[in-house]
N, C-alpha and C. Protein backbone atom coordinates (compact mmCIF):
# COMPACT_ATOMS: atom_id res chain seq x y z
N UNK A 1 65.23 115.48 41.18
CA UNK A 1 66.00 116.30 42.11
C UNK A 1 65.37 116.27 43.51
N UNK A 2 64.15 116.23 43.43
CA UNK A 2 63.54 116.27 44.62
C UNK A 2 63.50 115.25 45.29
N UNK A 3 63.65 113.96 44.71
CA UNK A 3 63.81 112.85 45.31
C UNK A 3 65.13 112.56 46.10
N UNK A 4 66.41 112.88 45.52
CA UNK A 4 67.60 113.20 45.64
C UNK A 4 67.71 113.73 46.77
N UNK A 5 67.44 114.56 46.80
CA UNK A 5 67.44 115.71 48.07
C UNK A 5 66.39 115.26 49.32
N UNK A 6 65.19 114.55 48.87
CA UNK A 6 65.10 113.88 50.32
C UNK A 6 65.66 113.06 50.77
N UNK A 7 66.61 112.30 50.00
CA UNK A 7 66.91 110.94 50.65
C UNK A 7 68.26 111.33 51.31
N UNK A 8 69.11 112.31 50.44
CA UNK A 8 70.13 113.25 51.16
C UNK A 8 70.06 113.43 53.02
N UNK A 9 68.63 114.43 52.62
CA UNK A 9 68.40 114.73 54.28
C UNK A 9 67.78 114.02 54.85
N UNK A 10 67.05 113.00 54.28
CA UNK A 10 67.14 111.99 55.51
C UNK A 10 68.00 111.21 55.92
N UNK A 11 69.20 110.89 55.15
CA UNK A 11 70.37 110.77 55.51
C UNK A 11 71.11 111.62 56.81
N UNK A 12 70.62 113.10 56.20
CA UNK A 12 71.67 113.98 57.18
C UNK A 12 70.77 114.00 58.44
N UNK A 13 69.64 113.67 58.24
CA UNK A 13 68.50 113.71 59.51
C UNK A 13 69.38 112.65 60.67
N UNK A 14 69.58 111.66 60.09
CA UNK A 14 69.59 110.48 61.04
C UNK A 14 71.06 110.81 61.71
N UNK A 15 72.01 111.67 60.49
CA UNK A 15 73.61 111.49 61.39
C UNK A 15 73.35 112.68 62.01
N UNK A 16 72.31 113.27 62.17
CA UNK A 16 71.86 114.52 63.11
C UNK A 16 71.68 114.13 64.74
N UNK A 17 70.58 113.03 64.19
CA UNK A 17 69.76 111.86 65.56
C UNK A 17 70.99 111.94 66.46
N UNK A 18 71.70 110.66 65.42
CA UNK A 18 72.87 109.83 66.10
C UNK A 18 73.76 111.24 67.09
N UNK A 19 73.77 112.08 66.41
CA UNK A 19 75.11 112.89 67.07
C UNK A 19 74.13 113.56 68.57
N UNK A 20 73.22 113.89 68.19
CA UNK A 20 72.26 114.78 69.36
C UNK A 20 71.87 113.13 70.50
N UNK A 21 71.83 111.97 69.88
CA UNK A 21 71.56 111.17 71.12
C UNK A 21 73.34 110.90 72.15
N UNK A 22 74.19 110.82 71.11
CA UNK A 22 75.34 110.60 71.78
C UNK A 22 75.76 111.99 72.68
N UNK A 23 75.29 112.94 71.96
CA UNK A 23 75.95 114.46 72.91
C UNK A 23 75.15 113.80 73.98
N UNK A 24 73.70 113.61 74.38
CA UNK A 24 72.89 113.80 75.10
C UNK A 24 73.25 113.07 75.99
N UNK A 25 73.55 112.12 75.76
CA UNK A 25 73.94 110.44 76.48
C UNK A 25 75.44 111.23 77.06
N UNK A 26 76.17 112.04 76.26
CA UNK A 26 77.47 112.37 77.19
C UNK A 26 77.29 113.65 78.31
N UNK A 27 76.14 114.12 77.90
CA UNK A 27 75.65 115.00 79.00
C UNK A 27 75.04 114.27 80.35
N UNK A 28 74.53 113.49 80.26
CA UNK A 28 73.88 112.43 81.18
C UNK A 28 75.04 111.56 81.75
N UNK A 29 75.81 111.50 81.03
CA UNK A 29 77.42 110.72 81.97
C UNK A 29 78.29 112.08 82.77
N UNK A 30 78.04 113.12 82.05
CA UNK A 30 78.57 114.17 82.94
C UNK A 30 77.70 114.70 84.02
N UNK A 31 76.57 114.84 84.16
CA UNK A 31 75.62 115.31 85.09
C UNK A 31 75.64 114.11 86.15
N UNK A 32 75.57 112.72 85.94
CA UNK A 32 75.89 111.81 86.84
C UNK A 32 76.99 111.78 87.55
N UNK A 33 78.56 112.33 86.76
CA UNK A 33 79.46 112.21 87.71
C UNK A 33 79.68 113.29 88.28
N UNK A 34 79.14 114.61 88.16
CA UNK A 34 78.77 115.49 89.52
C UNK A 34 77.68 115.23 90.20
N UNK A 35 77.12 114.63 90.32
CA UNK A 35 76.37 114.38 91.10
C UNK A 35 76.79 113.30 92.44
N UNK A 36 77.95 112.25 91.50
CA UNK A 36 78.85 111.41 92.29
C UNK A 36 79.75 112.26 93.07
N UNK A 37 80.44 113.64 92.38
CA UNK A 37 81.31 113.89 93.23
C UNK A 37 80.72 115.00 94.18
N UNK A 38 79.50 115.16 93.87
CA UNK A 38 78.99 115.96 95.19
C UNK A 38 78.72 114.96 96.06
N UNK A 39 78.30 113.52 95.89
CA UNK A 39 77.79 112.96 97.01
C UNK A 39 78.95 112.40 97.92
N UNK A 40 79.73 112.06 96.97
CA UNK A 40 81.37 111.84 97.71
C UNK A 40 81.77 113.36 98.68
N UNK A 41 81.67 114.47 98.13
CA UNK A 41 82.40 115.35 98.95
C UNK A 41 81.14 116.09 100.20
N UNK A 42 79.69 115.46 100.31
CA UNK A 42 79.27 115.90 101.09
C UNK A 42 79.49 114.75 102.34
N UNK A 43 79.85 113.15 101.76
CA UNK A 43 80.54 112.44 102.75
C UNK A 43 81.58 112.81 103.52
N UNK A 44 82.44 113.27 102.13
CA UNK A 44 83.31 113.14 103.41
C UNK A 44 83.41 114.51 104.33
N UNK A 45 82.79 115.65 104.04
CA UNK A 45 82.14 116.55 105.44
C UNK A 45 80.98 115.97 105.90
């Protein structure tokens, strides 16, 4: 059982990884494109 159950959560470990690197990675595409549209709208004032 115990074996079972680690290999489980290290299973659920990794689709944990995967999901927390992709949020992270979509936080980092959103923080970049405000950052684009501040630099665009301090151009164009």
């Amino acid at each position: 059982l115990k074996k079972a159950s680690l290999s489980t959560s290290a299973a659920d470990q990794l689709k944990i990884v995967k999901l927390a690197i992709s949020a992270y990675n979509d936080k980092l595409l959103m923080v970049m494109d405000d950052d684009n549209k501040f630099l665009s709208d301090y151009r164009i004032h």
